[in-house]
Structures are given as C-alpha cells and as structure tokens.
Protein backbone atom coordinates (compact mmCIF):
# COMPACT_ATOMS: atom_id res chain seq x y z
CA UNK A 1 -109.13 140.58 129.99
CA UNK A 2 -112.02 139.28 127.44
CA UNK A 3 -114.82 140.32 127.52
CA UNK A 4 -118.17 139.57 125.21
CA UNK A 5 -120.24 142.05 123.63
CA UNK A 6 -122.85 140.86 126.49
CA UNK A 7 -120.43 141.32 129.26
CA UNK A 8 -119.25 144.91 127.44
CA UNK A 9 -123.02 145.79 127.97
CA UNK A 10 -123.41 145.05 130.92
CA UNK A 11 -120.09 146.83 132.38
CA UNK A 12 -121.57 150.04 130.20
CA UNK A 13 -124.97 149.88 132.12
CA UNK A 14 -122.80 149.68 135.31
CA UNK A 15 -120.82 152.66 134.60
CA UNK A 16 -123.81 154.71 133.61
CA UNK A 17 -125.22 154.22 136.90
CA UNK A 18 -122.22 155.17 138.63
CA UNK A 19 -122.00 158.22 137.04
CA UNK A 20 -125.80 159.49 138.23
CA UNK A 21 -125.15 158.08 141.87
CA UNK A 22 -122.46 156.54 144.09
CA UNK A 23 -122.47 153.04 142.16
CA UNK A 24 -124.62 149.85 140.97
CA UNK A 25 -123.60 147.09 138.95
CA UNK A 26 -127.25 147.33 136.64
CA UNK A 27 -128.16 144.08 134.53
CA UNK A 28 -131.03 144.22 131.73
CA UNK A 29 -133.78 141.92 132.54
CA UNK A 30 -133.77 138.87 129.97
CA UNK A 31 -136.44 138.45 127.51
CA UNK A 32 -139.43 135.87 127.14
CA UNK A 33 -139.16 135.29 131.28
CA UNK A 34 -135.71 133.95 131.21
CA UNK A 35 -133.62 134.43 134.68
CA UNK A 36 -130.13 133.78 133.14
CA UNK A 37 -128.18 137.07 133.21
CA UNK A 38 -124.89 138.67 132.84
CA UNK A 39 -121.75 137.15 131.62
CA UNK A 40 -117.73 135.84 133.85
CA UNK A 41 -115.03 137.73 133.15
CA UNK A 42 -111.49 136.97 134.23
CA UNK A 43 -108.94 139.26 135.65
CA UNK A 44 -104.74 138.50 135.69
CA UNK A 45 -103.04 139.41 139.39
CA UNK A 46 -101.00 141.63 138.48
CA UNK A 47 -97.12 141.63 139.08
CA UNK A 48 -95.62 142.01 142.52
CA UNK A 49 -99.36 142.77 143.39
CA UNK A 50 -99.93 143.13 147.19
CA UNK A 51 -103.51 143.20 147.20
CA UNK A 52 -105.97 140.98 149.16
CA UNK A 53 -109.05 138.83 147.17
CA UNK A 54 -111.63 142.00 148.77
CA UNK A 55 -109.87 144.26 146.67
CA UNK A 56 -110.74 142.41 143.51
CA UNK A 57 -114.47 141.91 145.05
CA UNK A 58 -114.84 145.58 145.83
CA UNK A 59 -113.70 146.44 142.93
CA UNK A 60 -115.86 144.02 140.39
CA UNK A 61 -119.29 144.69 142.84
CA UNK A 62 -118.66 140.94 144.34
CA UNK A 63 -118.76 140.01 148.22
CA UNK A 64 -115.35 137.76 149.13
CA UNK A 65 -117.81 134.60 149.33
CA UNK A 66 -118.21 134.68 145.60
CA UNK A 67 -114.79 135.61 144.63
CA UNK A 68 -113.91 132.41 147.13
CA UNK A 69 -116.69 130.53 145.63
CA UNK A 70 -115.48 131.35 142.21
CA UNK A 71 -111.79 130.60 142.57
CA UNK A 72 -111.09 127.84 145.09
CA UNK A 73 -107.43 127.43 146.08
CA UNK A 74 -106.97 131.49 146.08
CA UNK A 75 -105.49 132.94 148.76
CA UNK A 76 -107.57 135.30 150.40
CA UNK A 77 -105.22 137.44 152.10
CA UNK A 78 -102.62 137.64 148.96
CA UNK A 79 -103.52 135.99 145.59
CA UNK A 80 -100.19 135.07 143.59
CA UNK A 81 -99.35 137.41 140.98
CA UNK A 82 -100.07 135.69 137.64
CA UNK A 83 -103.08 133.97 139.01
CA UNK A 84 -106.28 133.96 136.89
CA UNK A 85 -109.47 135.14 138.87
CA UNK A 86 -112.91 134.67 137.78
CA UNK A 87 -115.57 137.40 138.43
CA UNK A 88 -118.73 135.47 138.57
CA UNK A 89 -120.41 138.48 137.01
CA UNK A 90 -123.14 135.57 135.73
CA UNK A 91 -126.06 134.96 137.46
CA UNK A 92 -129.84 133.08 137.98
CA UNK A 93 -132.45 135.41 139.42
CA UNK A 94 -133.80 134.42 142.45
CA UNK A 95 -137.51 132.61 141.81
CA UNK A 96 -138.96 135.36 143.20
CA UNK A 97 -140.88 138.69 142.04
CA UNK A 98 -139.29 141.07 140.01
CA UNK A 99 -140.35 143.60 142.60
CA UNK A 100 -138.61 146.25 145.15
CA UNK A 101 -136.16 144.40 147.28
CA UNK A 102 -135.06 140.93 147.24
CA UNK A 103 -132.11 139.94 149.55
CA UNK A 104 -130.72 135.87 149.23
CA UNK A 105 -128.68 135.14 152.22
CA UNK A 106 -127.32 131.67 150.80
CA UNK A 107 -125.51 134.24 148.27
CA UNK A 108 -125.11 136.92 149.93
CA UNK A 109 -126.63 139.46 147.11
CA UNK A 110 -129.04 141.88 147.87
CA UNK A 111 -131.34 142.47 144.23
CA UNK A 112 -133.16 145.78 143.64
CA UNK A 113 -135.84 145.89 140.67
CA UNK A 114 -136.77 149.35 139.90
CA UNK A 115 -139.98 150.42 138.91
CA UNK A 116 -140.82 150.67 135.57
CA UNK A 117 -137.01 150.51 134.70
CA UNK A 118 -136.78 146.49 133.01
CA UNK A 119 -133.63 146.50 134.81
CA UNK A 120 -132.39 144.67 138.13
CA UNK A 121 -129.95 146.14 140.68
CA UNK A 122 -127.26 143.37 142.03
CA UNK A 123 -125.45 144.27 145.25
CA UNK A 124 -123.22 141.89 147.26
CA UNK A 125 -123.61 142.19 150.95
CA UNK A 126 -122.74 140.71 154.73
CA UNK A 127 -124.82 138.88 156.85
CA UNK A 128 -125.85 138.04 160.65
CA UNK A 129 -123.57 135.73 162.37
CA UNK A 130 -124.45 131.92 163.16
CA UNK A 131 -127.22 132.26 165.89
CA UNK A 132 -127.71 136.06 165.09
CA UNK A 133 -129.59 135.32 161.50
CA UNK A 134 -130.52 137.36 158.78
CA UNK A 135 -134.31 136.31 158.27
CA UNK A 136 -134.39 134.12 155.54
CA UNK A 137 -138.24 133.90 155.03
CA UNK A 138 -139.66 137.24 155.83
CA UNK A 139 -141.57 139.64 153.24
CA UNK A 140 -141.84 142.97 154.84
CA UNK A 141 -141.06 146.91 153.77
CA UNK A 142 -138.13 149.78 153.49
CA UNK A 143 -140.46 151.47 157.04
CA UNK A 144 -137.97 154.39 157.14
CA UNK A 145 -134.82 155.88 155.85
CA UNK A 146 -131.75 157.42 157.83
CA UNK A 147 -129.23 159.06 156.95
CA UNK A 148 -126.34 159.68 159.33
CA UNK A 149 -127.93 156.67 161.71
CA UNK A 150 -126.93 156.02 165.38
CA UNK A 151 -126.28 152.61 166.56
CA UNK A 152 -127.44 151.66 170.24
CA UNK A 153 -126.29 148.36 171.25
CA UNK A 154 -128.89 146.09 173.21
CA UNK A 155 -127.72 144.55 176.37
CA UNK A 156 -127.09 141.15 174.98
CA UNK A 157 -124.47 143.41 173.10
CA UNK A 158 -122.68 144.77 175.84
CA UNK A 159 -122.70 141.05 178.02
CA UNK A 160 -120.82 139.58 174.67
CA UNK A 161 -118.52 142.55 174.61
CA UNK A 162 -118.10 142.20 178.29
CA UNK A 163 -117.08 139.06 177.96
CA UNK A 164 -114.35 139.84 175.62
CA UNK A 165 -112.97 142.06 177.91
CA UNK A 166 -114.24 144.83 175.65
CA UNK A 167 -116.74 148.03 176.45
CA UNK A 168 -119.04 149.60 173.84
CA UNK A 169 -120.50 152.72 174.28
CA UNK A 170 -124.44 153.19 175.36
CA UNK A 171 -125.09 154.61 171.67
CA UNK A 172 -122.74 154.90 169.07
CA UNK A 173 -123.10 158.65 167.53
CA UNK A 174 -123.44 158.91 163.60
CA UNK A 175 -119.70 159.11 161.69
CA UNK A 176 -117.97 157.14 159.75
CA UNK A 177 -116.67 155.07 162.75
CA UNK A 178 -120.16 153.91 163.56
CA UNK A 179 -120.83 150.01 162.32
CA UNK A 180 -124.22 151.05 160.81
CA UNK A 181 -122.16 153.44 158.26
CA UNK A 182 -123.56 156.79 157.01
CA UNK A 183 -126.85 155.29 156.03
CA UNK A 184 -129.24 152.97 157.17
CA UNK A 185 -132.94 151.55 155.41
CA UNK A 186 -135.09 149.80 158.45
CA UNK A 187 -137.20 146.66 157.82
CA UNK A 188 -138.40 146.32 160.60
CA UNK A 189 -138.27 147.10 164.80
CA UNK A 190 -134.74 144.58 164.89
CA UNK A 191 -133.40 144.83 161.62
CA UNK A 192 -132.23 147.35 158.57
CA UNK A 193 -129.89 147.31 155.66
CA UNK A 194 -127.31 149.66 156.20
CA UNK A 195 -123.23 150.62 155.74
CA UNK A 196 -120.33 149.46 157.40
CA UNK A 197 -117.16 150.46 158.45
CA UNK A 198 -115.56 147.61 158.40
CA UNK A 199 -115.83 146.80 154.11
CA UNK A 200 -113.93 143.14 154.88
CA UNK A 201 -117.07 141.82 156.35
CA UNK A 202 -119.61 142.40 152.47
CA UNK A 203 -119.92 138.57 151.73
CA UNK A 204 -119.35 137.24 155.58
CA UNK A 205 -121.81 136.33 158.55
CA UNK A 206 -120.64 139.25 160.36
CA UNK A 207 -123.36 141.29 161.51
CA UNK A 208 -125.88 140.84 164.56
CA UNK A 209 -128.73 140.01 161.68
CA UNK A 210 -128.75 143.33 159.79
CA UNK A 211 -127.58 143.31 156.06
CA UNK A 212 -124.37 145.55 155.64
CA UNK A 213 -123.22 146.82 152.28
CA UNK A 214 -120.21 149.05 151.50
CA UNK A 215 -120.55 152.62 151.75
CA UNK A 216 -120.93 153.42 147.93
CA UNK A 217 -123.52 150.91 147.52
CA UNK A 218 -125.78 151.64 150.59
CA UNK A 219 -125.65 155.56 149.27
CA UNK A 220 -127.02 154.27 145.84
CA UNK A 221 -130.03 152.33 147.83
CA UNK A 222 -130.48 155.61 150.26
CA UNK A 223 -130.93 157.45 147.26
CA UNK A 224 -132.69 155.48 144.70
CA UNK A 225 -135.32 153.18 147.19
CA UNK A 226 -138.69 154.37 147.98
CA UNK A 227 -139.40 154.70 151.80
CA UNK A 228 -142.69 151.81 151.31
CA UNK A 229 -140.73 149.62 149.10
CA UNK A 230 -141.25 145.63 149.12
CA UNK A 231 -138.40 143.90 150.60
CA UNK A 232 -138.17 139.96 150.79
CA UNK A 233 -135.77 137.68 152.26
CA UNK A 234 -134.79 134.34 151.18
CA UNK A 235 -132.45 131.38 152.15
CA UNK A 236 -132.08 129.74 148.78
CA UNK A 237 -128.56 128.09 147.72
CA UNK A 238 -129.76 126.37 145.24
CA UNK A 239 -130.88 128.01 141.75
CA UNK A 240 -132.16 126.88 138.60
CA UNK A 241 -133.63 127.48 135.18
CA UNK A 242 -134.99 127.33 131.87
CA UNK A 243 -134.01 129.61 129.30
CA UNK A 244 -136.52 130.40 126.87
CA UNK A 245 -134.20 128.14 124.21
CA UNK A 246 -134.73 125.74 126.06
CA UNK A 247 -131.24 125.70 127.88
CA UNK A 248 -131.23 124.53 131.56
CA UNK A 249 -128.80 125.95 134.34
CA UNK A 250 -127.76 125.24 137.52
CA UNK A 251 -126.38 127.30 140.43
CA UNK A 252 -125.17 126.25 143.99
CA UNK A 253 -124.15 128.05 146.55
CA UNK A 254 -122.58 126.97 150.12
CA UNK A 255 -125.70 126.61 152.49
CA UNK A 256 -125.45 128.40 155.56
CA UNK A 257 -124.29 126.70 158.47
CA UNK A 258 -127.52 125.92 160.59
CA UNK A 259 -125.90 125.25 163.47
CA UNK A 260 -122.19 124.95 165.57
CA UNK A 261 -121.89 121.34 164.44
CA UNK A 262 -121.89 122.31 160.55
CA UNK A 263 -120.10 125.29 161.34
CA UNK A 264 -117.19 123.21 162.44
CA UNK A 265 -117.48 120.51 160.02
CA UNK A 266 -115.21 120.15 157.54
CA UNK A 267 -117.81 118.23 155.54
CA UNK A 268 -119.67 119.89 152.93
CA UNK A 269 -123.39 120.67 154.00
CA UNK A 270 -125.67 118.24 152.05
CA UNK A 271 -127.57 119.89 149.56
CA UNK A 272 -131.37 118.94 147.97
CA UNK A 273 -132.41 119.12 144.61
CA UNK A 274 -135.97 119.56 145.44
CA UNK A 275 -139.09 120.98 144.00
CA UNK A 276 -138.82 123.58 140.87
CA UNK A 277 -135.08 123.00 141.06
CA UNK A 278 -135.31 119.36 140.95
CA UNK A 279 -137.85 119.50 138.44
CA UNK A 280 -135.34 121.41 136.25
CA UNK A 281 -132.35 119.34 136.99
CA UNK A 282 -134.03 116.05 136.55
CA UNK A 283 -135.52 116.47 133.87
CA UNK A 284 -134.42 113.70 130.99
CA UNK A 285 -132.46 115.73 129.54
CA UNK A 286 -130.23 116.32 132.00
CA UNK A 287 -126.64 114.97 131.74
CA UNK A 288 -126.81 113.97 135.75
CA UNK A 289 -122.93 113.69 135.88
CA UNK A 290 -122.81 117.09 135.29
CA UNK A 291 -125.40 117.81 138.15
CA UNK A 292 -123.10 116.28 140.43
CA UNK A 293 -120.30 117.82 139.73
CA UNK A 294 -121.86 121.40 140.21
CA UNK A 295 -123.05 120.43 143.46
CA UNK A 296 -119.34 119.09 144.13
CA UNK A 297 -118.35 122.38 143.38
CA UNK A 298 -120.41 124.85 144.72
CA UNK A 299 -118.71 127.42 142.24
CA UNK A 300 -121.73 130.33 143.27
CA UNK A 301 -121.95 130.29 138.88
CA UNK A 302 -125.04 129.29 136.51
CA UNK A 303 -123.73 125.76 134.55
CA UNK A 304 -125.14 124.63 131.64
CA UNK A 305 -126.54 120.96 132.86
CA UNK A 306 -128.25 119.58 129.49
C-alpha cells in the first residue's frame, strides 16, 4: 500500500487520537482557507479473504456508501481477492462553518471542528430511511448527553412492526442490544446522534431519522463534544473548490432519493451545478469534459477539473 508523506500524516494524527479516546480519523485544517484535505490510499484484498466491503470501511473510518462510491463493480458482500480498493480518505469540506457539528447527509459524514484545535473530526455515519429523513437544513444544538440511553419506540413504530408480523417492546432498556447503542447526543425533541448495534447500517438510510455511528466513534463524540455545541445539517451532494493555488475540484455524491419513484429508478438522479459550485466549475478554465465525467461517476472523491 502507498502512501504519501500527506497521507502518512494524516494516518499519524488518526492514530494519536485513538490512543487518548476510542477513535477519530483527525485531518489538519488546510492553510490560506483552502477546503481540499487528506489524501486516497489503496488497499490489495487479500488472498482467500472472506471479508465483506464493511470490513474494509470499518476499518479505514469509511461508511459502505463511500467504499461503493469509490470502487464501483465491488462486490459488497465478498470483494475478490486481488482486487484493488480505494479508500477515499480525500475530501472537500462542506461550505459551511468550521464550527461544532456539521453532519452532510448526501455523504453520509458527520464533521466535528474542535475548538481552538485547527483540526476537523471526519466520521462516517447512517441515515433515516426514505420518508423517515435526517433533516437536511436544520442548525440546532448537542441539548443533552446520555450515556447508556433507552430507546422507546413511538406508535407509528410498533403499527410498522405490526405489520411485519413483528413485536417491539414498549421501551427498549440500555445494553448493547438496544438500536440507540451505549451512547446517545440529542438535537432535538425527535432526533439524536447516537450508536448502533447493527454496524452494517454506518453509510445506509437505515434509521427512523436519527444519525447512527459505530460504537467506537459515538464514544469519541460522548466524550470529546460539549453538551451546547453547534450542530448543522446539510443535504449537499455536490462539492466544490478553490485551492489557494488556484486549483479547482470537484466532488459528487449520489443525491438522496426524494421520493419512491427515484428510489426505484434505475436512472441516475439528475444533478445541478448551481450557485458557488457552478461558479467554480464553470469557470473558463474549466476543462467541461472533465465536469461531466465526474458527475457520470459520482466517485464520492475531490477531481481536479482545470
């Protein structure tokens, strides 16, 4: 496996964190206002390897969307040995503030900016099911933290469950059973970013609307989050920017499905390049073939577009 001097950094940072909590993969902020960071690695399957594409994601910090993303044609339930993955370790900032939470459904990463630290936080995560959304444009706060949180199901709940033929319990009691996992942040009277106990689902609609991460991760944002902290949530599949050399990137993500019919579809979703990302990628000095073929792609990586 290469890996740059960058991408060395970056994995060092990483394993520094780990070591004073559960884990984090940690990226330096770039200079001058720039938004490109990190760096891809690769990783070989190895020989008579029986493990599934979310053992590569768990282990690398990724969700299974961007290992998919990243490596289309890969089987997700048993890569070939010998196959070449790509860890799309490299990434745009959101076009946000570099402040508390910030949680991009399109992606499905959840970014932490500590205070005072000139360093960003990068967490992959699962998200609500089609018709049981994640908000995607909601700035709120961490209101309270739990650890050891019970889950009670709301009525709704049980008439889905019912339907199935299945029962849940009136509350589920705190355990590692429970789907809210050993730790839970609340943003709000209907939703929280919590654990799971079912690690498959970090980097799938899975969830009722709540944002799951594995357990390691959640721990690290239990310990290390302020109860107060800013938390915003976006819907933004589209990324783009330029570098303080003048470089311009693009990233594109699947959209969301915003609905059964695109759900279904085996079309791709049309995609916009519209305001500041637009401005970027149309800019004259833009090789436009190039633009295309990203958003053919969708490859969840920054692409140098000029």
């Amino acid at each position: 496996m290469k890996m740059s001097i960058r991408a060395i950094f970056t994995m060092v940072l990483a394993v520094a964190a780990y070591s004073q909590a559960a884990s984090a993969v940690v990226y330096p902020l770039p200079a001058n206002n720039g938004r490109l960071i990190g760096e891809n690695i690769t990783v070989t399957v190895p020989e008579n390897s029986k493990l599934p594409l979310e053992s590569y994601a768990a282990q690398f910090q990724m969700g299974l969307s961007n290992m998919l993303e990243a490596n289309p044609g890969v089987d997700p339930f048993l890569p070939t040995p010998g196959t070449v993955l790509t860890v799309p370790q490299q990434l745009i900032l959101p076009d946000t503030p570099h402040e508390g939470i910030v949680i991009n459904s399109a992606e499905m990463r959840l970014y932490y900016y500590p205070k005072g630290s000139n360093t960003v936080v990068v967490l992959p995560i699962g998200i609500g099911e089609l018709g049981k959304d994640t908000p995607m444009n909601w700035v709120t706060t961490i209101q309270r933290k739990k650890a050891g949180p019970t889950w009670t199901p709301t009525a709704k709940m049980h008439e889905e469950y019912a339907a199935r033929g299945e029962s849940l319990p009136a509350v589920f009691p705190a355990g590692p059973d429970n789907p809210m996992g050993l730790y839970a942040l609340y943003v709000g009277r209907l939703y929280a970013v919590h654990g799971t106990n079912a690690n498959f689902g970090i980097g799938l609609r899975v969830s009722h609307g709540c944002v799951r991460l594995r357990d390691g991760d959640i721990k690290w944002l239990y310990d290390n989050v302020p109860q107060g902290t800013r938390v915003q949530f976006i819907n933004e599949p589209l990324k783009a920017t330029v570098e303080p050399d003048g470089k311009r990137y693009l990233e594109v993500h699947n959209p969301l499905s915003a609905n059964q019919q695109e759900f279904d579809s085996q079309e791709p979703i049309p995609v916009s390049l519209t305001g500041k990302v637009g401005a970027i990628a149309m800019d004259p000095s833009v090789n436009q073939t190039v633009v295309q073929r990203v958003i053919e792609l969708r490859s969840g990586m920054p692409t140098l577009v000029n």
